[in-house]
N, C-alpha and C. Protein backbone atom coordinates (compact mmCIF):
# COMPACT_ATOMS: atom_id res chain seq x y z
N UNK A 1 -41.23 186.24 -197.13
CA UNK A 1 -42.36 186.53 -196.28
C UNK A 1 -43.02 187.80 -196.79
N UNK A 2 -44.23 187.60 -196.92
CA UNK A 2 -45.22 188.87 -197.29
C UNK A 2 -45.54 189.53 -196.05
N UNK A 3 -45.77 191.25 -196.07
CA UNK A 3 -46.07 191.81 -194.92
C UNK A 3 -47.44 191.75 -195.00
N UNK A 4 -48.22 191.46 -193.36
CA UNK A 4 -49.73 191.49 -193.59
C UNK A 4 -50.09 190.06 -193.99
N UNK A 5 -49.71 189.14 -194.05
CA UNK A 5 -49.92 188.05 -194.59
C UNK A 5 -49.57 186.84 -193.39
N UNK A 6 -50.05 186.02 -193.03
CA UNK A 6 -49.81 185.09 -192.18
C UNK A 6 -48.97 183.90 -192.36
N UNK A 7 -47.92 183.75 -192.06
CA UNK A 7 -47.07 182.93 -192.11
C UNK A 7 -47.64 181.64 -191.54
N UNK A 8 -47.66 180.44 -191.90
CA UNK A 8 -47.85 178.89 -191.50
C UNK A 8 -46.60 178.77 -190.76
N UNK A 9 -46.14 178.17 -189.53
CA UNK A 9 -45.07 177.54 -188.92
C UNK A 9 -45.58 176.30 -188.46
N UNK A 10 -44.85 175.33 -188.98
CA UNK A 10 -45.54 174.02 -188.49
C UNK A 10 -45.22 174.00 -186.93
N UNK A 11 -45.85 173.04 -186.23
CA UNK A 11 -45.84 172.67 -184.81
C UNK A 11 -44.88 172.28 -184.36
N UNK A 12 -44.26 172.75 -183.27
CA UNK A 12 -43.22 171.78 -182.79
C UNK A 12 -43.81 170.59 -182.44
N UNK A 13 -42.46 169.52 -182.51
CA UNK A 13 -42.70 168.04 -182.21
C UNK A 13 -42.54 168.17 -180.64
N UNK A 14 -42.71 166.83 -180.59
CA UNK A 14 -42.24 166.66 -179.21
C UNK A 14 -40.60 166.07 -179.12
N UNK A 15 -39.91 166.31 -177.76
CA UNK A 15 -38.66 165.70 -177.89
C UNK A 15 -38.93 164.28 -177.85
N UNK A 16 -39.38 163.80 -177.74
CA UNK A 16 -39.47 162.12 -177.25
C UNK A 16 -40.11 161.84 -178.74
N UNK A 17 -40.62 162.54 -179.38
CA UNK A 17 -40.56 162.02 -180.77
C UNK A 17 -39.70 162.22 -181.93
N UNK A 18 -38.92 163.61 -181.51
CA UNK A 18 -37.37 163.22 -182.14
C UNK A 18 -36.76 162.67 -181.84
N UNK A 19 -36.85 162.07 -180.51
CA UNK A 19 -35.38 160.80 -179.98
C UNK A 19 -35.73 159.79 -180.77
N UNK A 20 -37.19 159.48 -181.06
CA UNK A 20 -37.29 158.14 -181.26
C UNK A 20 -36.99 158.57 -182.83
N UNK A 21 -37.26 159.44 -183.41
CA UNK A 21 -37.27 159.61 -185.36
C UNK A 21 -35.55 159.23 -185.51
N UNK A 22 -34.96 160.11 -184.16
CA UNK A 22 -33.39 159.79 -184.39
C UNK A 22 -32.92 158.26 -184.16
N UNK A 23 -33.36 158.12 -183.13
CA UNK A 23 -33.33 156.58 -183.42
C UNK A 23 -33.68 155.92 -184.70
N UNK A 24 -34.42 155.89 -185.22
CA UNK A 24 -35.12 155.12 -186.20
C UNK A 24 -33.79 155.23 -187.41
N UNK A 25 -33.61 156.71 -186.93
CA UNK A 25 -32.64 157.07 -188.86
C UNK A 25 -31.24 156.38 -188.49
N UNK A 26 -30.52 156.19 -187.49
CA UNK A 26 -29.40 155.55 -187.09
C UNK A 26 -29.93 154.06 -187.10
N UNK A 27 -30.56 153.64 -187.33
CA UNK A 27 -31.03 151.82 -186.90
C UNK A 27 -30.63 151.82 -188.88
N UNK A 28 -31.25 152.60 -189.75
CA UNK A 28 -31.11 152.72 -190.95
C UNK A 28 -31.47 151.38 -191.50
N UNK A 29 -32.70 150.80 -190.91
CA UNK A 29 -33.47 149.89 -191.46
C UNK A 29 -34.46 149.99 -192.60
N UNK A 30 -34.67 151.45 -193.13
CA UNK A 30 -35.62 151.82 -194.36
C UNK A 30 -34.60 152.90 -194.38
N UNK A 31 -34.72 153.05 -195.79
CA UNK A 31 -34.38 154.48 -196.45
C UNK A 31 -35.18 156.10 -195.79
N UNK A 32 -34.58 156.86 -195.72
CA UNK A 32 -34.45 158.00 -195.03
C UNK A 32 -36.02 158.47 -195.42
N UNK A 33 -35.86 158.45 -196.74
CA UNK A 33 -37.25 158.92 -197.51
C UNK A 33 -38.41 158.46 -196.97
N UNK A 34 -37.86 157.46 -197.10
CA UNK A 34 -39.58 156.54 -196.38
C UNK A 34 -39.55 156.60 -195.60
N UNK A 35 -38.97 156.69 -194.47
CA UNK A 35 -38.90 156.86 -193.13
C UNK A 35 -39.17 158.33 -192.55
N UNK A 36 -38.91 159.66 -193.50
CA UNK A 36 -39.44 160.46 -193.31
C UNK A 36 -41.31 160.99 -193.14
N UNK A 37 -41.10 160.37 -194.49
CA UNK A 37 -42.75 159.83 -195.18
C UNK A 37 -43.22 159.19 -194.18
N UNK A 38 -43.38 158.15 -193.15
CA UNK A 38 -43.89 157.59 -192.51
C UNK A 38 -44.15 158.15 -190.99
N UNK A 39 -43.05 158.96 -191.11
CA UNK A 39 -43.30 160.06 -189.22
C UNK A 39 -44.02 161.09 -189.89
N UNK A 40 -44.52 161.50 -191.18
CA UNK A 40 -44.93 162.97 -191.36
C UNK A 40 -44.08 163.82 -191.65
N UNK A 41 -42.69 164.02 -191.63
CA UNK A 41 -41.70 164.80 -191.40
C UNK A 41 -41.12 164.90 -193.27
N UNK A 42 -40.01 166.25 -193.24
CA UNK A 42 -39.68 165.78 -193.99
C UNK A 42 -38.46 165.67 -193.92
N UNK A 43 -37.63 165.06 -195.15
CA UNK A 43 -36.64 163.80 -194.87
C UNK A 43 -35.26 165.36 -194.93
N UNK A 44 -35.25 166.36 -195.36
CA UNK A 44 -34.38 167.57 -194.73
C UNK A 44 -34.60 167.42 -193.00
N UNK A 45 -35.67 167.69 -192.60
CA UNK A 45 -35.82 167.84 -190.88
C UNK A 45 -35.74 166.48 -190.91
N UNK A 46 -35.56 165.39 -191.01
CA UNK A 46 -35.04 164.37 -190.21
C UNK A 46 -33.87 164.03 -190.22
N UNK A 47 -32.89 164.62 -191.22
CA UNK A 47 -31.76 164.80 -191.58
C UNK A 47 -31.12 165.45 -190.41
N UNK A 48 -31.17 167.03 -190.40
CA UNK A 48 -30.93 167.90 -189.60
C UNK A 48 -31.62 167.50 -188.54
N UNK A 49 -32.70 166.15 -187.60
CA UNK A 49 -32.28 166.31 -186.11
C UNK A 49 -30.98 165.56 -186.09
N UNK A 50 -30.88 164.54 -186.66
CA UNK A 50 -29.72 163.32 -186.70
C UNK A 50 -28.46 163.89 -186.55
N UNK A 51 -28.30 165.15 -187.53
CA UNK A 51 -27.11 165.97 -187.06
C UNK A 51 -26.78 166.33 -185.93
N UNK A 52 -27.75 167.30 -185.12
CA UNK A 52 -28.04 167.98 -184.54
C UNK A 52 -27.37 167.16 -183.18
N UNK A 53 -28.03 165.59 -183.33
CA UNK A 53 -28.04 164.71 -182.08
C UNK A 53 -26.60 164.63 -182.20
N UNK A 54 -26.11 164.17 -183.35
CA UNK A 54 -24.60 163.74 -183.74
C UNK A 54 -23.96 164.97 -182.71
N UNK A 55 -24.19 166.10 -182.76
CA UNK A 55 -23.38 167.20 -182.21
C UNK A 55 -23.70 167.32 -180.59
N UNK A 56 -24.62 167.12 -179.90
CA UNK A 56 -25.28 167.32 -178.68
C UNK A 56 -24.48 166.14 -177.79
N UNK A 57 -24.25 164.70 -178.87
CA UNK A 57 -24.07 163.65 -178.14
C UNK A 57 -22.46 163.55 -177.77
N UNK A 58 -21.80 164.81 -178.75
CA UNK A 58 -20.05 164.72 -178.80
C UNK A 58 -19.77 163.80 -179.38
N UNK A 59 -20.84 163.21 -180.64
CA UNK A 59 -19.57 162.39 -182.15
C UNK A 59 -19.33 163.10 -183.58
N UNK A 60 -19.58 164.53 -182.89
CA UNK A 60 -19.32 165.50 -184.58
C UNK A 60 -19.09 166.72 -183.42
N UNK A 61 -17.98 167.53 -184.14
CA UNK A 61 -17.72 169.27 -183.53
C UNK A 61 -18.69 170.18 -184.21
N UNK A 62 -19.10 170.58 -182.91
CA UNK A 62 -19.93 171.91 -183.53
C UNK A 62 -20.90 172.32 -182.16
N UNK A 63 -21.94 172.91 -182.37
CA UNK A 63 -22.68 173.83 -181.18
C UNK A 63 -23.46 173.28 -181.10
N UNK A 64 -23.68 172.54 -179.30
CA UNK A 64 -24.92 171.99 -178.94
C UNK A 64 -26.46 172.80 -178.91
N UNK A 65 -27.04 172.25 -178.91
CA UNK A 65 -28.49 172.57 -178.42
C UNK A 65 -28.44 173.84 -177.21
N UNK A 66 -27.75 173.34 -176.32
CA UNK A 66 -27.41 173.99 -174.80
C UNK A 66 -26.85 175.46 -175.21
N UNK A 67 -25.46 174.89 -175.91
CA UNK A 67 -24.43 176.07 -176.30
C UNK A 67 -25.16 177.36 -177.04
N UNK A 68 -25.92 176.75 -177.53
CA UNK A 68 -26.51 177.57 -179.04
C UNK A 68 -27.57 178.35 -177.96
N UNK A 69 -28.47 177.91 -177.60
CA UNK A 69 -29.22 178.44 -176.50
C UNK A 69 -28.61 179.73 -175.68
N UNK A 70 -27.66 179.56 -174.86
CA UNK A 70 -26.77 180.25 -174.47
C UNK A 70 -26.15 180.86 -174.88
N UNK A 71 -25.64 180.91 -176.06
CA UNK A 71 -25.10 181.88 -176.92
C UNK A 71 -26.14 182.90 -177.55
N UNK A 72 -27.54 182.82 -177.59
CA UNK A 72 -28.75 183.45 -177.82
C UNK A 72 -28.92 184.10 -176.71
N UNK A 73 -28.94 183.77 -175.49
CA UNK A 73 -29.44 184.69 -174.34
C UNK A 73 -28.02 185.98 -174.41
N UNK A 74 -27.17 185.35 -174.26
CA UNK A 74 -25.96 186.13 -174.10
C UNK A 74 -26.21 186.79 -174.90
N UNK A 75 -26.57 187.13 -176.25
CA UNK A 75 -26.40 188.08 -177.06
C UNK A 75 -27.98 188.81 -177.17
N UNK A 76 -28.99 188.19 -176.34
CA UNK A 76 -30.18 189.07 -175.76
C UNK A 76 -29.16 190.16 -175.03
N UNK A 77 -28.43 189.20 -174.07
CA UNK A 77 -28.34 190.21 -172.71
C UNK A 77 -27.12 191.32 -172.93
N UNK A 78 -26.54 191.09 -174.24
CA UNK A 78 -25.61 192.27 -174.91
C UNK A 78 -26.20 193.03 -175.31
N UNK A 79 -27.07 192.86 -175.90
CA UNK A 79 -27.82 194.10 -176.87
C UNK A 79 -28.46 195.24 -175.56
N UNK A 80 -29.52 194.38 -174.95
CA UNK A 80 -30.12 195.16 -173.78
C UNK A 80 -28.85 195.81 -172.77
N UNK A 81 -28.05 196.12 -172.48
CA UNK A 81 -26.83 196.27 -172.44
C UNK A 81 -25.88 197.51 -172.72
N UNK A 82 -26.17 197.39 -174.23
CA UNK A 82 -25.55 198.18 -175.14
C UNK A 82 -27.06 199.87 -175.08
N UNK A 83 -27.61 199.34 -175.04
CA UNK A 83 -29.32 199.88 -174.78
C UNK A 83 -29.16 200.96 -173.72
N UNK A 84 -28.78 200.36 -172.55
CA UNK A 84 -28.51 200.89 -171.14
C UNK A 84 -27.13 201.27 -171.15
N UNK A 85 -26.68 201.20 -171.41
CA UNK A 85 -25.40 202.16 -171.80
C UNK A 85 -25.62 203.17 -172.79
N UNK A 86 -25.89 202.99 -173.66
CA UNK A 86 -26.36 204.51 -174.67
C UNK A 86 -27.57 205.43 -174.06
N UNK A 87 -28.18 205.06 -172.92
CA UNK A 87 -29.50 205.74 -172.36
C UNK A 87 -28.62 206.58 -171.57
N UNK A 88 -27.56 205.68 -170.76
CA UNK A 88 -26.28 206.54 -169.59
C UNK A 88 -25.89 207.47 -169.95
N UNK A 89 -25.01 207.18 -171.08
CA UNK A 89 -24.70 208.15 -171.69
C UNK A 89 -24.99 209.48 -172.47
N UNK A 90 -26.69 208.83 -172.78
CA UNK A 90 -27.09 210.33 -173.24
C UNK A 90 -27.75 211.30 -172.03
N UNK A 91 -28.15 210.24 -170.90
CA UNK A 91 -28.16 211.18 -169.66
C UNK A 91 -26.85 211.85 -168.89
N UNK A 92 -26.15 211.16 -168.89
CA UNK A 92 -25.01 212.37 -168.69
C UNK A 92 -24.63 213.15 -169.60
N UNK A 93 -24.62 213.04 -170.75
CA UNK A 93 -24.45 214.21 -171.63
C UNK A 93 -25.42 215.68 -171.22
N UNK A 94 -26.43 215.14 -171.13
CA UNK A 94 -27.89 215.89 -170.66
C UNK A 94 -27.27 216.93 -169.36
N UNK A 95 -26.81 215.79 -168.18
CA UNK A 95 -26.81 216.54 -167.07
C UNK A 95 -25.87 217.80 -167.18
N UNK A 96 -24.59 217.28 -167.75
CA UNK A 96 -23.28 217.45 -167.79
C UNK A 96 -23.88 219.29 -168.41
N UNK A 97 -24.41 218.99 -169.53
CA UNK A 97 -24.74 220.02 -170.47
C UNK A 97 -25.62 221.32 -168.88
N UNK A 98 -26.64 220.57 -168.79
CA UNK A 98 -27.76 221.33 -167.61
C UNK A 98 -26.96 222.34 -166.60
N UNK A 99 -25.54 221.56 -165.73
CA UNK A 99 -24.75 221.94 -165.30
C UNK A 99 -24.06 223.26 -165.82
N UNK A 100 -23.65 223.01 -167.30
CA UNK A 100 -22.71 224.07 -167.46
C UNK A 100 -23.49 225.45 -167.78
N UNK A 101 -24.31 225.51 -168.42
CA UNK A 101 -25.20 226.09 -168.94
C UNK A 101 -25.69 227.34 -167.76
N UNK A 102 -25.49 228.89 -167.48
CA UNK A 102 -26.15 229.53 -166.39
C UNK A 102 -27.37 229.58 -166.70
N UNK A 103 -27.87 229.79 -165.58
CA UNK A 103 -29.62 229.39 -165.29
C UNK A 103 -30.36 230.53 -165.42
């Protein structure tokens, strides 16, 4: 990534059009390629939702959609956290100091 420069991010899909792309790649009635080629997509991201579903649906181990989600907030809500605890602490250092200090 260049700084100052605008990054392209393609659009999210819709879910109801990855259920159905995932569908399509499990029916495995055309080759992946072409079947990528034909939703627009490419055949890496249609790969990786198929996984993705494989894991969400509990027929492969690994971190759902949900889990993964949740494991992101949780580690929002650590950091902010860690934030407010080092602010505590440098205010009581502050007070602690104000205290000893004659006036």
């Amino acid at each position: 990534m260049v700084a100052g420069k605008d990054v392209l991010v393609p659009p999210a899909y819709p879910p109801e059009f990855r259920r159905r792309a995932v569908e399509l790649f499990h029916e495995r009635e055309k080759p992946v390629a072409q079947l990528a080629a034909e939703l627009g997509i490419s055949e890496s991201c249609l790969r990786r939702w198929a996984a993705q579903d494989e894991v969400d649906t509990g027929r492969v181990e690994g971190v759902s959609r949900d889990e993964r989600s949740e494991l992101t907030q949780l580690r929002r809500d650590k950091r902010r956290l860690e934030v407010e605890n080092e602010i505590l602490r440098r205010t009581a250092a502050y007070i602690a100091r104000e205290n000893v200090l004659p006036k």
